[in-house]
Protein backbone atom coordinates (compact mmCIF):
# COMPACT_ATOMS: atom_id res chain seq x y z
CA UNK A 1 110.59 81.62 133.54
CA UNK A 2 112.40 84.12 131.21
CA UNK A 3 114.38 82.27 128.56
CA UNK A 4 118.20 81.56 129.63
CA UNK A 5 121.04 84.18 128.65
CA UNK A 6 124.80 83.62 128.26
CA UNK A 7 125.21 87.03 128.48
CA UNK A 8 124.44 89.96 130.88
CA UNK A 9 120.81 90.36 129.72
CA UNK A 10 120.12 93.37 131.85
CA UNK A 11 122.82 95.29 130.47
CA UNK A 12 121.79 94.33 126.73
CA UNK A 13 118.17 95.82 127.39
CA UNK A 14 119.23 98.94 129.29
CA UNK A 15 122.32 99.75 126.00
CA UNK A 16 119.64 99.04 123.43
CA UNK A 17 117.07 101.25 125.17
CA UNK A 18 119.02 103.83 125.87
CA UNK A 19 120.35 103.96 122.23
CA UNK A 20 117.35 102.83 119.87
CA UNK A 21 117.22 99.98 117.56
CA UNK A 22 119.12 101.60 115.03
CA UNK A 23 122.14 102.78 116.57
CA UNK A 24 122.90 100.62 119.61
CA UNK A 25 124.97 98.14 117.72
CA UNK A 26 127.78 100.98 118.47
CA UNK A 27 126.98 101.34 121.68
CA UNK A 28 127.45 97.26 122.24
CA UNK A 29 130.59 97.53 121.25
CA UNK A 30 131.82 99.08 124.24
CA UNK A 31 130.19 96.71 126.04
CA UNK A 32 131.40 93.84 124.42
CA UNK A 33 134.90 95.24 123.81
CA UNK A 34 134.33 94.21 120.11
CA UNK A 35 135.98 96.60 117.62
CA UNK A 36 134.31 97.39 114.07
CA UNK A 37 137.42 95.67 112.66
CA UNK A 38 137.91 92.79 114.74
CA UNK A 39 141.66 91.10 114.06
CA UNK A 40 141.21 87.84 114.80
CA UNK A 41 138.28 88.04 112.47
CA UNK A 42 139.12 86.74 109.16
CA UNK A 43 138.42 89.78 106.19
CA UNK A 44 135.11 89.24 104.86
CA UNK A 45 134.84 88.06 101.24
CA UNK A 46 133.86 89.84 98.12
CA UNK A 47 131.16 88.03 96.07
CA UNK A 48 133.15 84.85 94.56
CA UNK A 49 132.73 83.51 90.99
CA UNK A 50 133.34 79.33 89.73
CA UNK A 51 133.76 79.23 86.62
CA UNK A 52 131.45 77.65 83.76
CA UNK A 53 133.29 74.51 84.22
CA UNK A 54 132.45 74.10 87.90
CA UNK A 55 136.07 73.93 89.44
CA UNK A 56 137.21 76.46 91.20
CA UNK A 57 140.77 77.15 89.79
CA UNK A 58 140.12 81.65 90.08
CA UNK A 59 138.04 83.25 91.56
CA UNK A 60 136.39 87.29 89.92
CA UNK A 61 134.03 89.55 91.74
CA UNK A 62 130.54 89.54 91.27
CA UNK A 63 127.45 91.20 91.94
CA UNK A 64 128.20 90.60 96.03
CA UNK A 65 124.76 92.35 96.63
CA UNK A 66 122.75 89.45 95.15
CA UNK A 67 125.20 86.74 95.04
CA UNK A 68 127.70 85.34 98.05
CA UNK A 69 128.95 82.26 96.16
CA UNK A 70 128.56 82.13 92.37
CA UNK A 71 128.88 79.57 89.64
CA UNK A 72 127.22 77.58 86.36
CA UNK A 73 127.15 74.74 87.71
CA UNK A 74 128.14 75.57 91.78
CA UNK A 75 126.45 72.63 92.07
CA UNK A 76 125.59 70.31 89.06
CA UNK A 77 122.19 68.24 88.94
CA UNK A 78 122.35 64.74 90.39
CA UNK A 79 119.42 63.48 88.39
CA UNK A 80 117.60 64.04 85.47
CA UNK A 81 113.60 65.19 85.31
CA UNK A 82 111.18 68.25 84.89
CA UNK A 83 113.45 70.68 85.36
CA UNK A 84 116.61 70.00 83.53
CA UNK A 85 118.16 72.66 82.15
CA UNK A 86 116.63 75.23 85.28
CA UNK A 87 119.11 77.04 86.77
CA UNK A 88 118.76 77.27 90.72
CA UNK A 89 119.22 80.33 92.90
CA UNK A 90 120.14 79.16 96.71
CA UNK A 91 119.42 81.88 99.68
CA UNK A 92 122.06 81.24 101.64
CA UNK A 93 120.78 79.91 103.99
CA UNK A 94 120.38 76.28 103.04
CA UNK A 95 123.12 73.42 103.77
CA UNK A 96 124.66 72.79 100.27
CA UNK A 97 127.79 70.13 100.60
CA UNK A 98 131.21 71.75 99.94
CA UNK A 99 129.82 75.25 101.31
CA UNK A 100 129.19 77.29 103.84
CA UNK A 101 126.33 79.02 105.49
CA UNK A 102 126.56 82.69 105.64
CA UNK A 103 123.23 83.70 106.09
CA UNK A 104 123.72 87.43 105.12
CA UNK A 105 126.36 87.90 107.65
CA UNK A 106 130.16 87.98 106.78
CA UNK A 107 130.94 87.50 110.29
CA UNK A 108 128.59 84.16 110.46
CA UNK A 109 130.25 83.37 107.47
CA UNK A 110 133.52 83.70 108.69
CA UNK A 111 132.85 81.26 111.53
CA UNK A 112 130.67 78.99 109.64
CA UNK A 113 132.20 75.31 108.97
CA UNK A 114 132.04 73.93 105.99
CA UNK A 115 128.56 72.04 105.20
CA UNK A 116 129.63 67.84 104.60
CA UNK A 117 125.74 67.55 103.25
CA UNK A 118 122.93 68.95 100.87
CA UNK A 119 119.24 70.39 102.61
CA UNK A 120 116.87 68.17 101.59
CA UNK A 121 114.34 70.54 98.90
CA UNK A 122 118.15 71.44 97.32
CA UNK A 123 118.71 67.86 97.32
CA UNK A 124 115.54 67.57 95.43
CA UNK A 125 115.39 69.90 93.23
CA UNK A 126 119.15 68.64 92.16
CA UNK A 127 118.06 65.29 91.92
CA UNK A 128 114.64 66.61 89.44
CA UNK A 129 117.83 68.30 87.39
CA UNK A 130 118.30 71.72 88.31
CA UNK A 131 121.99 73.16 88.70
CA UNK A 132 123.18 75.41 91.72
CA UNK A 133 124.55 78.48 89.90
CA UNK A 134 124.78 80.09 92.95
CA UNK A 135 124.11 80.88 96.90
CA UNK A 136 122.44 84.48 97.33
CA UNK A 137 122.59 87.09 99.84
CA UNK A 138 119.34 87.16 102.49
CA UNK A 139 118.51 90.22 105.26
CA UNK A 140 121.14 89.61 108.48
CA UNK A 141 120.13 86.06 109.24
CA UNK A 142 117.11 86.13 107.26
CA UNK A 143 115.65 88.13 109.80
CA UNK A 144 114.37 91.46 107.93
CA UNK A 145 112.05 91.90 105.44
CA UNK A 146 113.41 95.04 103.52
CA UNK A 147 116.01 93.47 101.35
CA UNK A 148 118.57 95.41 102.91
CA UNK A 149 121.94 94.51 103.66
CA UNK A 150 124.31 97.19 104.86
CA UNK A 151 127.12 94.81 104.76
CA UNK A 152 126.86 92.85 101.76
CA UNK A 153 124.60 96.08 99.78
CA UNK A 154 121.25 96.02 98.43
CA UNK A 155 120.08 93.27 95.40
CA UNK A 156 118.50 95.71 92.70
CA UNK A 157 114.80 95.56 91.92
CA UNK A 158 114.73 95.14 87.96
CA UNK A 159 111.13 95.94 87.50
CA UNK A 160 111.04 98.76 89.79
CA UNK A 161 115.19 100.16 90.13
CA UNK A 162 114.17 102.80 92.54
CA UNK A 163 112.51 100.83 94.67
CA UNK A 164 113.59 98.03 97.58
CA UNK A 165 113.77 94.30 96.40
CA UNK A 166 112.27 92.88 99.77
CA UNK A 167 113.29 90.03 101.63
CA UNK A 168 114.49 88.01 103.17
CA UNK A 169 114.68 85.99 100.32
CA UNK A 170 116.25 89.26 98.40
CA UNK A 171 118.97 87.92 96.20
CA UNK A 172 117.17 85.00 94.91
CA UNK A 173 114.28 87.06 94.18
CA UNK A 174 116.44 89.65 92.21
CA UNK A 175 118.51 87.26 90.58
CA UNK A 176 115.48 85.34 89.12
CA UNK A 177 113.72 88.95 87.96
CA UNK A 178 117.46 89.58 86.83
CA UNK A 179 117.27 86.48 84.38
CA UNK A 180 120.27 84.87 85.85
CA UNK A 181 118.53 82.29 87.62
CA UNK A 182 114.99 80.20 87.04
CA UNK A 183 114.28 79.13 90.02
CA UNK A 184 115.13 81.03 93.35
CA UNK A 185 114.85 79.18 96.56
CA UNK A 186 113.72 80.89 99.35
CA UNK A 187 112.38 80.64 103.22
CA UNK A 188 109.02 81.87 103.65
CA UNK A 189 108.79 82.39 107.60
CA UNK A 190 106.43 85.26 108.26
CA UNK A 191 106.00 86.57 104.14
CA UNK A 192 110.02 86.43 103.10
CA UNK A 193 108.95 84.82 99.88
CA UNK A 194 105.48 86.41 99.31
CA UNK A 195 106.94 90.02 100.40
CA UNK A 196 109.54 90.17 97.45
CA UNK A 197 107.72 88.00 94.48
CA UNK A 198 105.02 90.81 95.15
CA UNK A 199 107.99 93.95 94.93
CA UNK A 200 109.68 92.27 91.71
CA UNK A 201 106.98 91.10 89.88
CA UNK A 202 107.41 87.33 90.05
CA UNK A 203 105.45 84.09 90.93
CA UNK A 204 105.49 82.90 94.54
CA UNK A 205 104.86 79.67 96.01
CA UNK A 206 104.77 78.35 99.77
CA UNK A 207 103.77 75.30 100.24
CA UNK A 208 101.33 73.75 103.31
CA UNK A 209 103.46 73.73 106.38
CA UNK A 210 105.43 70.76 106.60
CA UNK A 211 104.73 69.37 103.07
CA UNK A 212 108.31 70.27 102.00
CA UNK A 213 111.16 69.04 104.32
CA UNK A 214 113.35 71.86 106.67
CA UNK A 215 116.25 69.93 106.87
CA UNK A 216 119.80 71.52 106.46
CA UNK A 217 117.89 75.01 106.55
CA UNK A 218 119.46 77.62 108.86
CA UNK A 219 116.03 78.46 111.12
CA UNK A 220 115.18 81.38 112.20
CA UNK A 221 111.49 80.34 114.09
CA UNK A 222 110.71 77.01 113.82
CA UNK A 223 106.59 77.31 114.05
CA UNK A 224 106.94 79.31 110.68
CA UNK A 225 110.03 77.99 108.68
CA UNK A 226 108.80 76.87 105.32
CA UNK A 227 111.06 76.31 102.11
CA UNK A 228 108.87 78.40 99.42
CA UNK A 229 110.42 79.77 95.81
CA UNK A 230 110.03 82.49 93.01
CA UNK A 231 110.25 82.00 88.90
CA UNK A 232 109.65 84.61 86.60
CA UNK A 233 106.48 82.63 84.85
CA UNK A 234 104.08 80.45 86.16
CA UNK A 235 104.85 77.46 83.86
CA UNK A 236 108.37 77.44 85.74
CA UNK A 237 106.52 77.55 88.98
CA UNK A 238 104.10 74.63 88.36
CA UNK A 239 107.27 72.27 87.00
CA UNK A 240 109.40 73.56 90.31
CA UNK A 241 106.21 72.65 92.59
CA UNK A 242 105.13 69.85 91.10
CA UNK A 243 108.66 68.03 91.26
CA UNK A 244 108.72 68.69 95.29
CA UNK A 245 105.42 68.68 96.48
CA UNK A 246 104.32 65.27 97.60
CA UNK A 247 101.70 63.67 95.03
CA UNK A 248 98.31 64.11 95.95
CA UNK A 249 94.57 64.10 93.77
CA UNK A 250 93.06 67.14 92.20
CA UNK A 251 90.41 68.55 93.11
CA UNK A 252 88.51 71.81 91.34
CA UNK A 253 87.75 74.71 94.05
CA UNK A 254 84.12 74.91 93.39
CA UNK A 255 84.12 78.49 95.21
CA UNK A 256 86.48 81.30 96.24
CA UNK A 257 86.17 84.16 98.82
CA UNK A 258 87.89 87.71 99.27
CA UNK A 259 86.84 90.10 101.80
CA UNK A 260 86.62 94.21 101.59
CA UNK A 261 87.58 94.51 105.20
CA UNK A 262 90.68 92.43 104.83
CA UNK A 263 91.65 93.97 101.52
CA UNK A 264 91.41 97.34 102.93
CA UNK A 265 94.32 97.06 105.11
CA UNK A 266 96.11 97.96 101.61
CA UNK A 267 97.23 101.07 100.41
CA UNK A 268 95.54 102.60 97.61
CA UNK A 269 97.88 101.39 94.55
CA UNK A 270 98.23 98.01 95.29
CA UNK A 271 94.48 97.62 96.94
CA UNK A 272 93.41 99.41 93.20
CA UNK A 273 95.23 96.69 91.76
CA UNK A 274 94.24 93.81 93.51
CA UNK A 275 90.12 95.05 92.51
CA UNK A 276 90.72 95.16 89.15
CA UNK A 277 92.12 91.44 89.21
CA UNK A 278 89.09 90.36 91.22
CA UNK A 279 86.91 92.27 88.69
CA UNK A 280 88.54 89.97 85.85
CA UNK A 281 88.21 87.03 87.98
CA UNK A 282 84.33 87.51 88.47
CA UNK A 283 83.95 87.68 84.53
CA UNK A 284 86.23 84.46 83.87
CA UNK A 285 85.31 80.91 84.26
CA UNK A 286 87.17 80.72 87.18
CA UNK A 287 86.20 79.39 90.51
CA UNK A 288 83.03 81.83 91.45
CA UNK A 289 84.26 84.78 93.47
CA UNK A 290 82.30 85.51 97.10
CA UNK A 291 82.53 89.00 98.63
CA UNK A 292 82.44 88.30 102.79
CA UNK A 293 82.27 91.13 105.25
CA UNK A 294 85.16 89.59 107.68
CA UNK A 295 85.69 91.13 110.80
CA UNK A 296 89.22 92.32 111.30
CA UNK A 297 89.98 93.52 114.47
CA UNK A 298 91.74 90.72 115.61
CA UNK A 299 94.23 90.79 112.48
CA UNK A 300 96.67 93.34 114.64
CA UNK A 301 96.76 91.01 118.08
CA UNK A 302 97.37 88.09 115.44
CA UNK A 303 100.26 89.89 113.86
CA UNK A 304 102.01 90.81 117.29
CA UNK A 305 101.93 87.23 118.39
CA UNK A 306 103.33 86.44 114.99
CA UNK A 307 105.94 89.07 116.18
CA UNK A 308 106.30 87.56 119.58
CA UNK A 309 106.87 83.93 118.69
CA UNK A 310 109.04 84.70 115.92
CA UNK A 311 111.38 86.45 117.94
CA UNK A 312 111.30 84.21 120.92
CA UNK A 313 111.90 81.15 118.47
CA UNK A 314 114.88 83.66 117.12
CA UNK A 315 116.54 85.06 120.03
CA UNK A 316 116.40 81.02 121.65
CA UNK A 317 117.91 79.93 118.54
CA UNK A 318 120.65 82.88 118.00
CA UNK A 319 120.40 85.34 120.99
CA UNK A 320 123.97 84.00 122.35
CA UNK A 321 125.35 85.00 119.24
CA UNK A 322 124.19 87.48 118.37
CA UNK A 323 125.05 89.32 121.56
CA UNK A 324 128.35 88.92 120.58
CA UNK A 325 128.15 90.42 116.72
CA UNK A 326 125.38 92.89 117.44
CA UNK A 327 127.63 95.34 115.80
CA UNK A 328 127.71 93.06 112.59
CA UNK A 329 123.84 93.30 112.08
CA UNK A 330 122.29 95.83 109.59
CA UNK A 331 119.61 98.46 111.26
CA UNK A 332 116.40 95.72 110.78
CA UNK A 333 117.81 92.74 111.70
CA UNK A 334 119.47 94.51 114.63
CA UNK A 335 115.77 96.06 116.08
CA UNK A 336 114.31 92.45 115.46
CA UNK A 337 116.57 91.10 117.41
CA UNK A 338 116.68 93.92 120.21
CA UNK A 339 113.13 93.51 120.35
CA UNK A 340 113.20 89.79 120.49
CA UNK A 341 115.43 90.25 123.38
CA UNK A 342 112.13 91.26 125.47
CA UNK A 343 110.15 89.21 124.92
CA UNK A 344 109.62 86.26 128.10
CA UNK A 345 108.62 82.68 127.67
CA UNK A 346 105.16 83.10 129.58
CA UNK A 347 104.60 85.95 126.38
CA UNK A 348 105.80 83.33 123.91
CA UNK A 349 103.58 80.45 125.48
CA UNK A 350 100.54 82.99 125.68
CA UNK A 351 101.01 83.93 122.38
CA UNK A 352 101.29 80.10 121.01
CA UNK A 353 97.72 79.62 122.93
CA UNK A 354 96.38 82.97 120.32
CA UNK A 355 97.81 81.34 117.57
CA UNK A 356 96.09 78.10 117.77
CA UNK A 357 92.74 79.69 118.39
CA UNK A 358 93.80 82.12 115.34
CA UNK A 359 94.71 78.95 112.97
CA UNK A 360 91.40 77.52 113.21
CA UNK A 361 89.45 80.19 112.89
CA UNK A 362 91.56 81.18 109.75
CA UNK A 363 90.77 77.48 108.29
CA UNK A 364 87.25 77.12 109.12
CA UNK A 365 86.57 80.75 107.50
CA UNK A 366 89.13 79.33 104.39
CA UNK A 367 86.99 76.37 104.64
CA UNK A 368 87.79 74.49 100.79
CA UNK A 369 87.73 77.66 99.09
CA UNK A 370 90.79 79.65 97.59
CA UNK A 371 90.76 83.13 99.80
CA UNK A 372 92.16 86.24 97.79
CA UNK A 373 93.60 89.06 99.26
CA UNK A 374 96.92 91.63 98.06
CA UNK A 375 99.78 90.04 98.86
CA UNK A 376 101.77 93.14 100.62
CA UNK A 377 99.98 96.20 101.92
CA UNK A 378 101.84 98.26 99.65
CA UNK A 379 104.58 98.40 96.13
CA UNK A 380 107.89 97.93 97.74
CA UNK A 381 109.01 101.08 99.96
CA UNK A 382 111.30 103.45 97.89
CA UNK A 383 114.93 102.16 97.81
CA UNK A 384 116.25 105.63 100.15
CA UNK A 385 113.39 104.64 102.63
CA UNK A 386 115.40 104.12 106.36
CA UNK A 387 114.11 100.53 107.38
CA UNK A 388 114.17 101.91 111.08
CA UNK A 389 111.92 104.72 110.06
CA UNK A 390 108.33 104.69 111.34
CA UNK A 391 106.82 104.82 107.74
CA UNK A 392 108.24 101.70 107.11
CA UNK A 393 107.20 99.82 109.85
CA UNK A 394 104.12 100.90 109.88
CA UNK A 395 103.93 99.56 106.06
CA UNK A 396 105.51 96.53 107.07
CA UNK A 397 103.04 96.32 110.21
CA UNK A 398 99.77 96.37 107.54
CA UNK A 399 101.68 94.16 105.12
CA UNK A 400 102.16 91.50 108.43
CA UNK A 401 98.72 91.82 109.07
CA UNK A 402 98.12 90.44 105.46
CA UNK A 403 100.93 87.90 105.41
CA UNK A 404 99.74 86.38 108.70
CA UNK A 405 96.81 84.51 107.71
CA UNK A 406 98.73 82.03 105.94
CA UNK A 407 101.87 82.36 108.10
CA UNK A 408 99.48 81.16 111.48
CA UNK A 409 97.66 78.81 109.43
CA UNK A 410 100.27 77.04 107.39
CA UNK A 411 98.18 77.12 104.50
CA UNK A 412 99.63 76.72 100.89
CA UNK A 413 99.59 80.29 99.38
CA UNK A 414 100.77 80.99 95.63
CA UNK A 415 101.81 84.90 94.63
CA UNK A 416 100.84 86.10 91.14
CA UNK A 417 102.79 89.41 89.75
CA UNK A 418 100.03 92.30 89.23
CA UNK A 419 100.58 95.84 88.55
CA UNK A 420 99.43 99.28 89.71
CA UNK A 421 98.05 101.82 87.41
CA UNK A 422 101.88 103.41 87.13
CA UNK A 423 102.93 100.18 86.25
CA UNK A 424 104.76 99.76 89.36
CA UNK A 425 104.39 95.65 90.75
CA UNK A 426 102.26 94.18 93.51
CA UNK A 427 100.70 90.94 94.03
CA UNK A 428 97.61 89.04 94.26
CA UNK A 429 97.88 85.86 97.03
CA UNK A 430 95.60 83.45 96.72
CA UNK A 431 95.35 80.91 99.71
CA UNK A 432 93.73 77.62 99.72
CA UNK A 433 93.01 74.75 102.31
CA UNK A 434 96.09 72.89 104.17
CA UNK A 435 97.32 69.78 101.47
CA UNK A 436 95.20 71.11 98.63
CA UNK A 437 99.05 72.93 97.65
CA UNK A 438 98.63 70.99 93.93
CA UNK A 439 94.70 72.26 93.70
CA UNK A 440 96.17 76.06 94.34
CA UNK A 441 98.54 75.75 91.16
CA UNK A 442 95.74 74.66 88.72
CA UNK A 443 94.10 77.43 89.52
CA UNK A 444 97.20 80.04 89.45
CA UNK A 445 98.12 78.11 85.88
CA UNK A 446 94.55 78.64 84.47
CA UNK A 447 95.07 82.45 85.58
CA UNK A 448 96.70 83.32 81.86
CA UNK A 449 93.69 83.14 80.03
CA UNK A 450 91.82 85.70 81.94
CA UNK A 451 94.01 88.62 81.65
CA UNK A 452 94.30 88.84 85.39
CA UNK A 453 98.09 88.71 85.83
CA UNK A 454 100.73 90.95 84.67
């Protein structure tokens, strides 16, 4: 049974085909009979400011491209612990009480009501004695892994300004490489944490599916939603981790893998880059490296059934919507959802059948060893690259290919900055077995000594 429409489905597939991904948004207008400037749509707002003191008496522009709601506190700490003192990026895309969720759309945030409670990781990380100082700006919906937002504008890269910041958890990512946050929270769905701590530089963390409570987050595809965050150095990373992960005992990997044929899905900086650090791990006293000749030619059919259920989950979830503010939606967001349009619930329950196969094979071949591999396929695409273009989905297609291991899986996976020979960023993922999240971070901590990291 295809899934239920509101909406002339039909007519949907025939505009977007007959206009491509990346201009039919115009072309639904005329269906829809929206209009770019829709009057009984309230203006959309500039980038707001709180002041120091927390009450909101004016408000001054900001850097709307990273932030949507700023402040020092937005939000002040409700407890006291490791991380007093942190300072707490928000995607906006979490429930924080007294706000709204915009989730990179002005139009969504136009029509949002206001949230009456906290998500539960914010709650958390309040209660451990962070401060909000601010909700940032995501891809439309979260649903884009570019960085771009053609409505709100692009959050800079600081350690590579020509470059994209990646998403979709862009403007926490860039306000933590910024130095105006510590911690950035983020969503890591299929790589929207992993994608831009490797771009930026920065330490990654996504913990084992279901260790770290969803609740109040905005979802985008349920099978993959996972809170996850980015900090500038991994001492920040370990105290933000350790205060939400559930306590459990550690346990020393005795062994860790990598494998040439899954590395090689890289391009040549970043795969150049992830070699040396595995050269430096072999000579360190860390866990002993093993070099396995992995068979990867189901990593593409895995990564399309990634696709397919993630768009399925997404269109169930937001297709009624979003057929009515296609026009809204930036050019990536737009094709995701266009495509996720197509796809039929016998695909999605086929595809759910590959997965499961696909997450225990990925396990037993983890087995309790830490697997390394690059992090993204490539650096992050240049910042003039056209996120419908074909060279960047086809980078985004080998750096899915990568991200999916953990994403089918659910298997804790930390991010550590590297850098290419022309000093550009990239990152090394290491991924270890499901509830051994706590086992992953000794290792990533130990990682300064060895001269691996950037």
């Amino acid at each position: 049974m295809a899934p239920s429409r509101s909406f002339d489905r039909r007519n949907f597939l025939r505009v977007a085909g007959a206009s491509g991904a990346a201009a039919f948004g115009a072309a639904i207008l005329g269906a829809c009979g929206e209009r770019l400037h829709d009057p009984e749509v309230p203006p959309l707002p500039d980038g707001l400011s709180v002041p120091s003191g927390g009450a909101v008496s004016e408000f001054t522009p900001v850097d709307k491209a990273t932030w949507r709601v700023q402040g020092d506190p937005l939000v002040a700490p409700t407890g006291d612990g490791p991380l007093a003192g942190m300072r707490l990026a928000v995607t906006d895309l979490y429930a924080v009480a007294g706000q709204q969720i915009g989730a990179g759309s002005g139009r969504k945030l136009a029509e949002a009501p206001v949230e009456t409670g906290t998500a539960a990781v914010v709650a958390r990380l309040l209660g451990q004695g962070a401060r909000v100082v601010g909700l940032t700006q995501t891809d439309d919906l979260g649903y884009g892994h570019s960085g771009v937002n053609q409505q709100f504008g692009t959050p800079p890269n600081p350690r590579a300004e020509d470059r994209l910041p990646g998403g979709a958890t862009s403007g926490a990512a860039s306000a933590v490489a910024q130095g105006a946050a510590d911690i950035g929270l983020g969503v890591d769905t299929t790589g929207s944490v992993r994608i831009p701590a490797s771009y930026q530089g920065l330490y990654g963390f996504a913990p084992s599916r279901g260790a770290v409570s969803t609740d109040g987050l905005f979802p985008l595809s349920p099978t993959f939603d996972t809170p996850a965050w980015v900090c500038s150095d991994v001492d920040t990373l370990v105290a933000v981790s350790g205060a939400v992960l559930p306590l459990t005992a550690e346990t020393p990997f005795r062994g860790a893998l990598t494998s040439d044929g899954i590395n090689a899905v890289a391009e040549a900086g970043a795969l150049g880059a992830v070699r040396r650090a595995l050269t430096a791990w072999e000579k360190s006293s860390l866990p002993r490296l093993t070099w396995t000749d992995t068979d990867i030619g189901r990593l593409p059919d895995w990564y399309d059934a990634v696709v397919d259920v993630q768009g399925y989950e997404a269109w169930r979830l937001h297709g009624e919507w979003v057929s009515q503010a296609m026009s809204s939606l930036g050019d990536e967001p737009g094709r995701n959802f266009a495509d996720a349009s197509r796809i039929w619930e016998t695909t999605y329950g086929r595809k759910l059948t590959m997965l499961a196969e696909a997450s225990q094979t990925i396990t037993a071949y983890v087995g309790d060893r830490l697997l390394l591999l690059p992090a993204t396929s490539s650096v992050a695409p240049e910042r003039a690259s056209d996120p419908s273009g074909g060279r960047f989905r086809n980078t985004m297609r080998a750096t899915g290919m990568l991200t999916c291991l953990a994403s089918i899986s659910g298997l804790p996976n930390a991010t550590v900055p590297l850098r290419t020979d022309d000093g550009v960023p990239v990152g090394l993922c290491l991924v270890g077995p499901y509830g051994r999240d706590r086992d992953v971070l000794a290792v990533v901590a130990s990682l300064g000594d060895t001269g691996l990291t950037d």
